[in-house]
Protein backbone atom coordinates (compact mmCIF):
# COMPACT_ATOMS: atom_id res chain seq x y z
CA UNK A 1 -13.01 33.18 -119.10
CA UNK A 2 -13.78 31.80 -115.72
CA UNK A 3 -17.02 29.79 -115.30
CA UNK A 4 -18.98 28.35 -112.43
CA UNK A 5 -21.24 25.76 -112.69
CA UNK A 6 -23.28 24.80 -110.47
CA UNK A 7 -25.14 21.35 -109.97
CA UNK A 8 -23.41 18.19 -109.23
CA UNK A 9 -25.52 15.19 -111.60
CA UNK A 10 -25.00 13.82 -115.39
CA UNK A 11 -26.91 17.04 -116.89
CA UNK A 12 -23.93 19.51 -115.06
CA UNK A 13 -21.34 17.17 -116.26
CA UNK A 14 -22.41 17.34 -119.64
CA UNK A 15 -22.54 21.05 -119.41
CA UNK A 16 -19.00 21.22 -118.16
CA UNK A 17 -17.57 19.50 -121.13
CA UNK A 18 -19.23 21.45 -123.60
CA UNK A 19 -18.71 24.60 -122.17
CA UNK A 20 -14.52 23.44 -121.75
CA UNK A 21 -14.52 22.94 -125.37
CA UNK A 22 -15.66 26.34 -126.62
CA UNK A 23 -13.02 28.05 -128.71
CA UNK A 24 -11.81 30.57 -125.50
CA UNK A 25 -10.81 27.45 -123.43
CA UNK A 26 -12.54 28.65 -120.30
CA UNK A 27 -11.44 27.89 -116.86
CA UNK A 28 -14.49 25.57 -115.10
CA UNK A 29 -15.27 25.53 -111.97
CA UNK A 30 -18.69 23.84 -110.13
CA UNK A 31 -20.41 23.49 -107.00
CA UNK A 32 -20.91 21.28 -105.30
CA UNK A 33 -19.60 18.92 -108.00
CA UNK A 34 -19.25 15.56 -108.15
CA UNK A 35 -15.98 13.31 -108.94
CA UNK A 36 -16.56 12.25 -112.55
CA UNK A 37 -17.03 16.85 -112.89
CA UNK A 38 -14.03 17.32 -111.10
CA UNK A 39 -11.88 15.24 -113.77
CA UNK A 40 -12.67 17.99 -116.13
CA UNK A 41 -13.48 20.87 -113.70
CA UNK A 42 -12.40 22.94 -109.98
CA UNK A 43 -14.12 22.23 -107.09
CA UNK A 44 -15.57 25.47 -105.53
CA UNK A 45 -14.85 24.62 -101.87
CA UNK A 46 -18.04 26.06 -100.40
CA UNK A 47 -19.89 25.18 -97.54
CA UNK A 48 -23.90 27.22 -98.77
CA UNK A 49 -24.87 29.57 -101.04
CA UNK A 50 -22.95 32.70 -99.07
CA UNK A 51 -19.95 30.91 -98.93
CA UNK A 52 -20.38 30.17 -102.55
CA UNK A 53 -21.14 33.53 -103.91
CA UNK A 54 -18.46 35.14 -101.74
CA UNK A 55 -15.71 32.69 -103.83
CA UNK A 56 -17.04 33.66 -106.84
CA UNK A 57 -16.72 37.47 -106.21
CA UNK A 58 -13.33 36.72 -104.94
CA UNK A 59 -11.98 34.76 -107.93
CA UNK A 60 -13.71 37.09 -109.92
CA UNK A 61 -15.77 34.13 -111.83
CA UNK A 62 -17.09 35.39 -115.39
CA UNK A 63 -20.03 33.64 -115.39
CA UNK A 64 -21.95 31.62 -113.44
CA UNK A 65 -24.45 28.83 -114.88
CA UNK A 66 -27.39 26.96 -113.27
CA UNK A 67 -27.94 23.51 -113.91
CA UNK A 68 -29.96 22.11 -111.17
CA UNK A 69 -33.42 23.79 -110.50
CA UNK A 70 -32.90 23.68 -106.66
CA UNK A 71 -30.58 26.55 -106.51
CA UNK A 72 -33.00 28.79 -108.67
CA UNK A 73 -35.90 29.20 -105.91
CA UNK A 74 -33.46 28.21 -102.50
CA UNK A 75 -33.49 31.11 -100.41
CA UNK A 76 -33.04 34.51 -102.45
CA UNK A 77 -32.10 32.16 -105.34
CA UNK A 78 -29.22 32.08 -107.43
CA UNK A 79 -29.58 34.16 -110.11
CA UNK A 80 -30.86 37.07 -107.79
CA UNK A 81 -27.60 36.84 -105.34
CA UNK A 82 -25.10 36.63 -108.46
CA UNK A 83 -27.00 39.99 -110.04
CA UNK A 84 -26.73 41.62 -106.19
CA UNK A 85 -22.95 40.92 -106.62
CA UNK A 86 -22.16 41.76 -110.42
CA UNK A 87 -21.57 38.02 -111.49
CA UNK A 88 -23.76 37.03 -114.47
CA UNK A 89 -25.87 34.22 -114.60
CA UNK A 90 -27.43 32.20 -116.94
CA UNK A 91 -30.28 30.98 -115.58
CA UNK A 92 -33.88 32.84 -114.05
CA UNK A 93 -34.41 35.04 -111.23
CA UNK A 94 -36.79 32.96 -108.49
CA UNK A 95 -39.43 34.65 -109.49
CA UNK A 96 -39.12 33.65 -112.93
CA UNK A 97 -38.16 30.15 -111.63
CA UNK A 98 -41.82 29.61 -110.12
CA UNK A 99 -42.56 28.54 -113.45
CA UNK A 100 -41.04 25.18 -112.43
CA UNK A 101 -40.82 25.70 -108.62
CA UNK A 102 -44.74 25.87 -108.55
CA UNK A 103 -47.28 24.16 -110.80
CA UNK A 104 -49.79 26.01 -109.99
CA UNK A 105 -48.05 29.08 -111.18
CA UNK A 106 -47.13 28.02 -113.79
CA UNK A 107 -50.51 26.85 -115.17
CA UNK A 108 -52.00 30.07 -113.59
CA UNK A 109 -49.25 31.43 -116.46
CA UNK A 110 -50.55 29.88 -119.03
CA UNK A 111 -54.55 30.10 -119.28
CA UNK A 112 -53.70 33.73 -118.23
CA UNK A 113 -51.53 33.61 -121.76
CA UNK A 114 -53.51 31.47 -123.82
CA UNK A 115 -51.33 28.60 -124.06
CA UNK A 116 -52.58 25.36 -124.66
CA UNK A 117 -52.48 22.88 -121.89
CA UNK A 118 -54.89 20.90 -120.40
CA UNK A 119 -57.81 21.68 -117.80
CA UNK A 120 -56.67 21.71 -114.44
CA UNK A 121 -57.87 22.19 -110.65
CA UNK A 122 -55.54 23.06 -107.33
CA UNK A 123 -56.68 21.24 -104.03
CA UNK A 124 -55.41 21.27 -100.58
CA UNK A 125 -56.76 17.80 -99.20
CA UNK A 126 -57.26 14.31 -100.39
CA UNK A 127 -60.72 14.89 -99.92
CA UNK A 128 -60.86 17.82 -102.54
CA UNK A 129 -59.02 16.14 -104.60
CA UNK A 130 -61.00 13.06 -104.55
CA UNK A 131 -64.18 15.38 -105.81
CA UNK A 132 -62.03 16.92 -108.35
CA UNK A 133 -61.33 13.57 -109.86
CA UNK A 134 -65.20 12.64 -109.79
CA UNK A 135 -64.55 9.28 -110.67
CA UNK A 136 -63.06 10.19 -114.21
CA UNK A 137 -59.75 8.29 -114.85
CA UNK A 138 -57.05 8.42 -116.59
CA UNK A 139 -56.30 11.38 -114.63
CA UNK A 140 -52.89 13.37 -113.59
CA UNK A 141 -52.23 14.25 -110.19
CA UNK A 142 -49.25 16.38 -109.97
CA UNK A 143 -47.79 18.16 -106.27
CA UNK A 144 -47.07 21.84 -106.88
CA UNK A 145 -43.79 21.92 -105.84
CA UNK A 146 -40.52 20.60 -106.85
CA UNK A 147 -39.92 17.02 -106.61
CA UNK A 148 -37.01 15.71 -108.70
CA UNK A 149 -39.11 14.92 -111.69
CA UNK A 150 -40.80 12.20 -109.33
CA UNK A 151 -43.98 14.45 -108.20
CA UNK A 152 -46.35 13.55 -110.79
CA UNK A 153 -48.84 10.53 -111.48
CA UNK A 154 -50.78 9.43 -114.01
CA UNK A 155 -53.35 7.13 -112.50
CA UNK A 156 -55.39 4.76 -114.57
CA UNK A 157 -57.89 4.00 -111.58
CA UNK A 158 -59.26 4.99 -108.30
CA UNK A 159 -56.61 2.51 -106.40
CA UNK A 160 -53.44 4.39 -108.01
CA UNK A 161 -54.64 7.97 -107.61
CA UNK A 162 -55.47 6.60 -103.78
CA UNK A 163 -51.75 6.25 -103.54
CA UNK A 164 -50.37 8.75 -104.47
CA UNK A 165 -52.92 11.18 -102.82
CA UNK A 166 -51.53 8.66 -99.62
CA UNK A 167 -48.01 9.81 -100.58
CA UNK A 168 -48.96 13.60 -100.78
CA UNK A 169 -51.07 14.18 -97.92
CA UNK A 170 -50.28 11.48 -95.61
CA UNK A 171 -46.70 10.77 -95.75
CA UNK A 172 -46.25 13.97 -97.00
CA UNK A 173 -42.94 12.51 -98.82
CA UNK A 174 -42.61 15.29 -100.95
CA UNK A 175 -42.92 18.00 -98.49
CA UNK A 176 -45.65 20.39 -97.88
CA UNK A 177 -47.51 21.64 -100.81
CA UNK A 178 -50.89 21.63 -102.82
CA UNK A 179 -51.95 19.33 -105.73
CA UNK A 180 -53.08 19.75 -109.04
CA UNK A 181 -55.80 17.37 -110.71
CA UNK A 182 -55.39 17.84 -114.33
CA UNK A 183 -56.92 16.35 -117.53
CA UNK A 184 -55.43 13.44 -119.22
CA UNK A 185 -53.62 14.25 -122.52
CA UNK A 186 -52.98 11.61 -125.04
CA UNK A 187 -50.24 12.09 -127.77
CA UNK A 188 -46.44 11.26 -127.83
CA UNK A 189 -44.35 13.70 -125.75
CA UNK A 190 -41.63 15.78 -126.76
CA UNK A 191 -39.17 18.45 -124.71
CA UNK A 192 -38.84 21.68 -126.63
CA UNK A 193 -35.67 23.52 -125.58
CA UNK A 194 -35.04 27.57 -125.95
CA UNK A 195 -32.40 29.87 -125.30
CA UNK A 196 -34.01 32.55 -123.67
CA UNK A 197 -32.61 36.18 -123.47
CA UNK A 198 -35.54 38.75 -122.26
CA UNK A 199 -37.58 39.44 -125.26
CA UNK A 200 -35.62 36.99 -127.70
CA UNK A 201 -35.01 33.12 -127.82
CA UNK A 202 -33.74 30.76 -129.68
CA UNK A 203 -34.82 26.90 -130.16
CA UNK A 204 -32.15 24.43 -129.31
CA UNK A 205 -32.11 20.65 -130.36
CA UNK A 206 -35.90 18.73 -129.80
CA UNK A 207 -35.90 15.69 -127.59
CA UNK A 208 -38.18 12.89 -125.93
CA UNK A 209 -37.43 11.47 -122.13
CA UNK A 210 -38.44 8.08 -121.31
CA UNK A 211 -40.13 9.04 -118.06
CA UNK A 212 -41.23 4.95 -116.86
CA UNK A 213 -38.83 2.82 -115.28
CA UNK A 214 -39.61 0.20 -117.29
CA UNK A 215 -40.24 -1.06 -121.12
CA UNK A 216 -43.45 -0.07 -122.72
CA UNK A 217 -44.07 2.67 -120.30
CA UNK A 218 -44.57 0.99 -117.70
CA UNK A 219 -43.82 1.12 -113.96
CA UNK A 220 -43.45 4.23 -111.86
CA UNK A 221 -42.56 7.45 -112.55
CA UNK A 222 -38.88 8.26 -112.16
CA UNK A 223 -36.33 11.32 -113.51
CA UNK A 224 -35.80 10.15 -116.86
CA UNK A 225 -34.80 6.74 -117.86
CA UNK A 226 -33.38 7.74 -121.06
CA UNK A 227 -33.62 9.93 -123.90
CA UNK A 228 -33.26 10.72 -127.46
CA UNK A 229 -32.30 13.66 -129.79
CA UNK A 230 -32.32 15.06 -133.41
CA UNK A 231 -32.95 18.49 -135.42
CA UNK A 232 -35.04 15.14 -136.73
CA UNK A 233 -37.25 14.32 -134.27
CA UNK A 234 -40.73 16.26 -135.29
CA UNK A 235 -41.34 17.56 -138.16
CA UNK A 236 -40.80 21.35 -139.46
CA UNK A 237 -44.87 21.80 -139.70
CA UNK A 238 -45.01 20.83 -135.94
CA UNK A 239 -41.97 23.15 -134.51
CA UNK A 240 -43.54 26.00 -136.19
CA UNK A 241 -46.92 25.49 -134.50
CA UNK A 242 -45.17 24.69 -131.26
CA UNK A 243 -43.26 27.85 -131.73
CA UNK A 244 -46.49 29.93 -132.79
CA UNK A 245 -48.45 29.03 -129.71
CA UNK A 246 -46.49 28.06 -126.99
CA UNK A 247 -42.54 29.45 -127.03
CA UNK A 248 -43.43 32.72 -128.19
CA UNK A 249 -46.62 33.27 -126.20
CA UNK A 250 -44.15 31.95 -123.67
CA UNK A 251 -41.32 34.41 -123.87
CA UNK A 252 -44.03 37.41 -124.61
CA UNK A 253 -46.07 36.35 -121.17
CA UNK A 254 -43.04 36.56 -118.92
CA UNK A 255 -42.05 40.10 -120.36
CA UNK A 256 -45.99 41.15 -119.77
CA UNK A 257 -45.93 40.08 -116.62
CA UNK A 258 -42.48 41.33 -115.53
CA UNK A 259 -40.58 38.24 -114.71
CA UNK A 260 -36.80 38.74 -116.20
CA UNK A 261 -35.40 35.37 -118.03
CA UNK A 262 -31.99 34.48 -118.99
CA UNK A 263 -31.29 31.13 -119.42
CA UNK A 264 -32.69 27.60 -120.84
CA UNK A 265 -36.29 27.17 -120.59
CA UNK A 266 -37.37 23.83 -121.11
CA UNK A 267 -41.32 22.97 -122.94
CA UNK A 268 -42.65 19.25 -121.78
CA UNK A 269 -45.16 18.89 -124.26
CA UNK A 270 -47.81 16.32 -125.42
CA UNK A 271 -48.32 16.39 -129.50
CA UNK A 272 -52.46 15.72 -128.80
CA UNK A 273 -54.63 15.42 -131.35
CA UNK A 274 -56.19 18.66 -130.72
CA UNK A 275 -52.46 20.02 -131.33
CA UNK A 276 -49.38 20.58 -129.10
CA UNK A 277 -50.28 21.32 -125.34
CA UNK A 278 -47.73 22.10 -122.53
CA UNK A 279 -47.52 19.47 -119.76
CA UNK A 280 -44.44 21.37 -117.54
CA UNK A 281 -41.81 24.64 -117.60
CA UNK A 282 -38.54 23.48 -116.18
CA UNK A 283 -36.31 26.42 -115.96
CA UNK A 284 -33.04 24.94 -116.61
CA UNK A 285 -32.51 22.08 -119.18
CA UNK A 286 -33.60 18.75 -119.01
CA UNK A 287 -32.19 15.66 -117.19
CA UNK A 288 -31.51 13.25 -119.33
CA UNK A 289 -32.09 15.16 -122.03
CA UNK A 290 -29.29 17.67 -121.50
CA UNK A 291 -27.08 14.18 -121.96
CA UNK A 292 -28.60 13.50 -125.49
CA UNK A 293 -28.34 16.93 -126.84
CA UNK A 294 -25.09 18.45 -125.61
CA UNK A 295 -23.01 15.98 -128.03
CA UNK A 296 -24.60 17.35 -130.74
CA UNK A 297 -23.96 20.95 -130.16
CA UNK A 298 -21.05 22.53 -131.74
CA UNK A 299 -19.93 26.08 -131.51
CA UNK A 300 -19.53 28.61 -128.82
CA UNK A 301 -21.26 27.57 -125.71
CA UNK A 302 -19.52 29.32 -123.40
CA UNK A 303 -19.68 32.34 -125.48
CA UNK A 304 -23.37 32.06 -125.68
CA UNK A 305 -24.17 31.98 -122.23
CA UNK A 306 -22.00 34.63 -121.38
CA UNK A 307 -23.58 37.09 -123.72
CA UNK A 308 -26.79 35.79 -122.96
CA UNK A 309 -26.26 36.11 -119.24
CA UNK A 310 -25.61 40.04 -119.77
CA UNK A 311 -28.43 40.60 -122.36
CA UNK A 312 -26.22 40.00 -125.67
CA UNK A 313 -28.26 37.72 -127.42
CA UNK A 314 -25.84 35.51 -129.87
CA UNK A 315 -27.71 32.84 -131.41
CA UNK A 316 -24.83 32.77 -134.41
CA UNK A 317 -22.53 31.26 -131.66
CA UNK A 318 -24.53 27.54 -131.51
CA UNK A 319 -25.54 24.94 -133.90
CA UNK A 320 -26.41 21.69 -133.73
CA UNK A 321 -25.06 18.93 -136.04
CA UNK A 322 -27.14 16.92 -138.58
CA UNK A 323 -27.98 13.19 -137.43
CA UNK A 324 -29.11 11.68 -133.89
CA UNK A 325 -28.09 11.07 -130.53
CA UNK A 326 -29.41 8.33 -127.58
CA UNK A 327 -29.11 8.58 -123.63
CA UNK A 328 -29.59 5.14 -121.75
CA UNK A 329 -30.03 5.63 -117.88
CA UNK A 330 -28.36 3.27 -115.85
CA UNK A 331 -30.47 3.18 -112.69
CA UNK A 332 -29.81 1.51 -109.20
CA UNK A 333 -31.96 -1.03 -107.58
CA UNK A 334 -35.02 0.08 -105.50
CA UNK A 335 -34.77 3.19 -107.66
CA UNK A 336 -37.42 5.64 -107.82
CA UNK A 337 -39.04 4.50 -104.10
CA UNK A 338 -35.67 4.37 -103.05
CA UNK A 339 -31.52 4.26 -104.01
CA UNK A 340 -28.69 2.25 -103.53
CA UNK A 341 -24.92 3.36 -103.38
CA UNK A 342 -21.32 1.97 -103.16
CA UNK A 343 -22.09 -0.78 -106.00
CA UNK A 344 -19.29 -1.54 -107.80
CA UNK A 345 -19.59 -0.46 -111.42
CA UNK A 346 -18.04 -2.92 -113.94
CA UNK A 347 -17.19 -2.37 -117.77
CA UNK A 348 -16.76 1.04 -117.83
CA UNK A 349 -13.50 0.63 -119.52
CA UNK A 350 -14.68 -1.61 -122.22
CA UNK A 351 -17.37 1.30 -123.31
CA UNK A 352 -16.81 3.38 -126.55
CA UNK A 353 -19.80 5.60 -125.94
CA UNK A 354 -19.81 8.89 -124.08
CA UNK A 355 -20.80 7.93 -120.18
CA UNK A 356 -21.64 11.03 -118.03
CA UNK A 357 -22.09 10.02 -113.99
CA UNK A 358 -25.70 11.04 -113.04
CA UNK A 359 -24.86 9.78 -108.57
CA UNK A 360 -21.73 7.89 -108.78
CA UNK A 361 -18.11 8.35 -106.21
CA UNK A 362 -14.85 7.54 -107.08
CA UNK A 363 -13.31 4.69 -104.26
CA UNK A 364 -9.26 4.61 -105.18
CA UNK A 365 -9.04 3.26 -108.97
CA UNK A 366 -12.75 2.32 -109.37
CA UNK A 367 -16.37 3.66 -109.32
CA UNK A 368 -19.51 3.04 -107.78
CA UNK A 369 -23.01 3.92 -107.36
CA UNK A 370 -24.26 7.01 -105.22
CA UNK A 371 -27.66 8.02 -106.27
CA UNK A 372 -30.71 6.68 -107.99
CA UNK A 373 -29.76 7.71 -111.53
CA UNK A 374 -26.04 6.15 -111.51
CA UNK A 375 -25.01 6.80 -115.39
CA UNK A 376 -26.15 8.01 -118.81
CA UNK A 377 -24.68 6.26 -121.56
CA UNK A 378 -24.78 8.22 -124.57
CA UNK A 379 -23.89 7.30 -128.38
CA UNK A 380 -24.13 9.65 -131.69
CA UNK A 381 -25.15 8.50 -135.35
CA UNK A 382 -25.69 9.85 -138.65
CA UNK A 383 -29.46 8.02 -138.44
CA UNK A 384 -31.78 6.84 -135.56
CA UNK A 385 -31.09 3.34 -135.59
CA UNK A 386 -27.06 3.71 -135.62
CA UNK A 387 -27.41 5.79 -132.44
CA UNK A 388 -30.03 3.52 -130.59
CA UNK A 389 -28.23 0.34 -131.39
CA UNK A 390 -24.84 2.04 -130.72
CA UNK A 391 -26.29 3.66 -127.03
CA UNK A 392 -28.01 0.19 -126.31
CA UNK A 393 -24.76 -1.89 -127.37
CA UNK A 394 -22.75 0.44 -125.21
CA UNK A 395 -25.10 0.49 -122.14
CA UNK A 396 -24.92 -3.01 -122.21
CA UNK A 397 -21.13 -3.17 -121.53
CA UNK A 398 -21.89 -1.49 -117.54
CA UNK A 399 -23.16 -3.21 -114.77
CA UNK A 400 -23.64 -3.54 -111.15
CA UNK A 401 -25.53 -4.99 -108.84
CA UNK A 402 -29.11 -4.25 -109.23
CA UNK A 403 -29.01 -2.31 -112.26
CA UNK A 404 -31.85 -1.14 -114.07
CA UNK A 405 -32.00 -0.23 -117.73
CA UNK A 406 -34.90 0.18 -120.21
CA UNK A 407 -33.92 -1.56 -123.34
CA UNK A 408 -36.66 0.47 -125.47
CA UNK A 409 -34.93 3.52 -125.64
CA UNK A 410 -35.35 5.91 -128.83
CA UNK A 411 -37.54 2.57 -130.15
CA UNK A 412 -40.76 3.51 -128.73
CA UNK A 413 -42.42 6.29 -129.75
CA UNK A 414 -40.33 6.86 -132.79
């Protein structure tokens, strides 16, 4: 089996290796790829997404699986070019894909469904904004479009919310676009992961991203900071509610309204008091959480997808292993107003835990930093505090200059 993958961060790379281990020993390929990928798979040596989808038909690629959400809604968008030339594709059509590309389609999704989520309002102007606030805070600002996880803020007070309706509408750093006020949830979060193949899904492995920079939640908003996984993590009562009123609803809304899925859907939910409420659809799997997951999957992955990807759906092919499994981000410095690259990056060699590269380059014999998110570091163990203090012991091994690191990792909120 031949298999393109395409995305070039931590979340790909720990796609790659799971998919190379299925029993059929596929052939992996990826675009655009990074170096730490290309130790394990081929670079597709493509200049767009013609170029790319011409090599695939050409080296008659099996399947072809989106990682980053970019690719989904750019242009015609992936999954609608591979089906044009007979490759199949796990991951959503762009039309599906709005469900993440837009979040005001996606919350227009789910009042039309009846999910739970919270209240919200789409504006066009600080000024609209400001009167859809009306001076109640906490309150979450979110843009509508994509914004590599950095697009949202929850402001405790007029000051914040000033900013970021400065960043939106004046600096415009995140492109243009509308913004959503929306009502403050409280509640721990968790990501809900399914399978999804047209009418049918299946839930994968739970998690919980660490979304502040820094310990105790605090700081800015970045990507993911870190992450943490287990069959474990809520409670069997909870997963059958969330699957009752949200996945379900979920998979039944997009065949109602017409929107073909194949591929992971991811749930960002907030366990509230009133019950569990969707915050965000991504429509590819999380990042970090992809990191703390994929070690604990065992099975046919490759499989999977590819029946999944034609409309086979084979949920006997995965399971996921008893016990736990932590992602610490290594992050550079500046990062998430801005990133710093070509830092050296010490002590990889002395760490025992699995390291995927999240915006690193390889210089000769060494690595260094090329991104914001530089590395996940990610340990296994048969309970939650053998992973954490494995993943934190591990983390601490890696450095360079200006790291960042959250050291409460799969402590809070547990």
């Amino acid at each position: 089996m031949k298999i393109a993958v395409i995305g070039k961060g931590g979340r790909e790379q720990a796609l790659v290796e799971t998919l190379a281990a299925s029993p059929c020993q596929p052939q992996i390929f990826s675009f655009p790829g990074s170096d730490a990928i290309f130790q394990t798979a081929q670079p597709i040596p493509a200049q767009g997404m013609d170029d790319l989808i011409s090599w695939m038909v050409e080296h008659e690629i099996d399947l072809c699986v989106a990682g980053e959400e970019s690719y989904l809604v750019k242009g015609e968008g992936l999954a609608n070019r591979c089906a044009a030339a007979g490759i199949p594709c796990w991951g959503p059509r762009k039309e599906s894909a709005q469900l993440e590309a837009s979040k005001e389609f996606a919350k227009n999704f789910l009042m039309r469904h009846h999910i739970p989520t919270g209240k919200a309002v789409a504006v066009e102007s600080a000024e609209a904004a400001r009167a859809a606030i009306a001076g109640q805070f906490p309150t979450v600002l979110k843009f509508d479009g994509l914004a590599a996880g950095k697009g949202v803020a929850v402001c405790p007070d007029a000051a914040s919310a000033e900013a970021f309706l400065d960043e939106v509408f004046a600096q415009k750093r995140f492109g243009e676009g509308r913004l959503l006020v929306e009502e403050f949830l409280t509640g721990p979060e968790i990501s809900i992961f399914a399978a999804v193949c047209d009418d049918q899904y299946l839930i994968l492995c739970p998690a919980r991203d660490y979304k502040r920079l820094q310990d105790g939640d605090e700081g800015p908003n970045t990507g993911g900071m870190g992450a943490v996984a287990s069959r474990f993590l809520t409670d069997a009562d909870t997963l059958r509610t969330i699957e009752n009123s949200i996945v379900a609803p979920t998979v039944a809304g997009l065949q109602k309204d017409g929107l073909p899925y194949r591929g992971f859907l991811y749930f960002g939910l907030m366990l509230t008091p009133q019950g569990p409420k969707v915050i965000e659809y991504n429509c590819r799997f999380g990042d970090p959480e992809c990191e703390a997951v994929m070690p604990l999957l065992r099975g046919d992955l490759a499989g999977f997808c590819l029946a999944g990807a034609k409309g086979e759906f084979r949920p006997e092919l995965i399971t996921f292993q008893e016990g736990w499994s932590v992602c610490c981000i290594l992050a550079s410095a500046g990062y998430p107003a801005t990133s710093h690259s070509g830092d050296l990056i010490s002590g990889l060699e002395q760490c025992r835990a699995r390291v995927f590269h999240c915006g690193t380059r390889k210089e000769q014999d060494h690595w260094v930093s090329a991104g914001g998110r530089v590395l996940a570091i990610v340990a296994t163990g048969p309970s939650l505090d053998a992973a954490r203090q494995a993943a934190h012991a591990e983390a601490a091994k890696v450095d360079f200059p200006g790291s960042q690191r959250r050291s409460d990792i799969a402590y809070k909120n547990m």
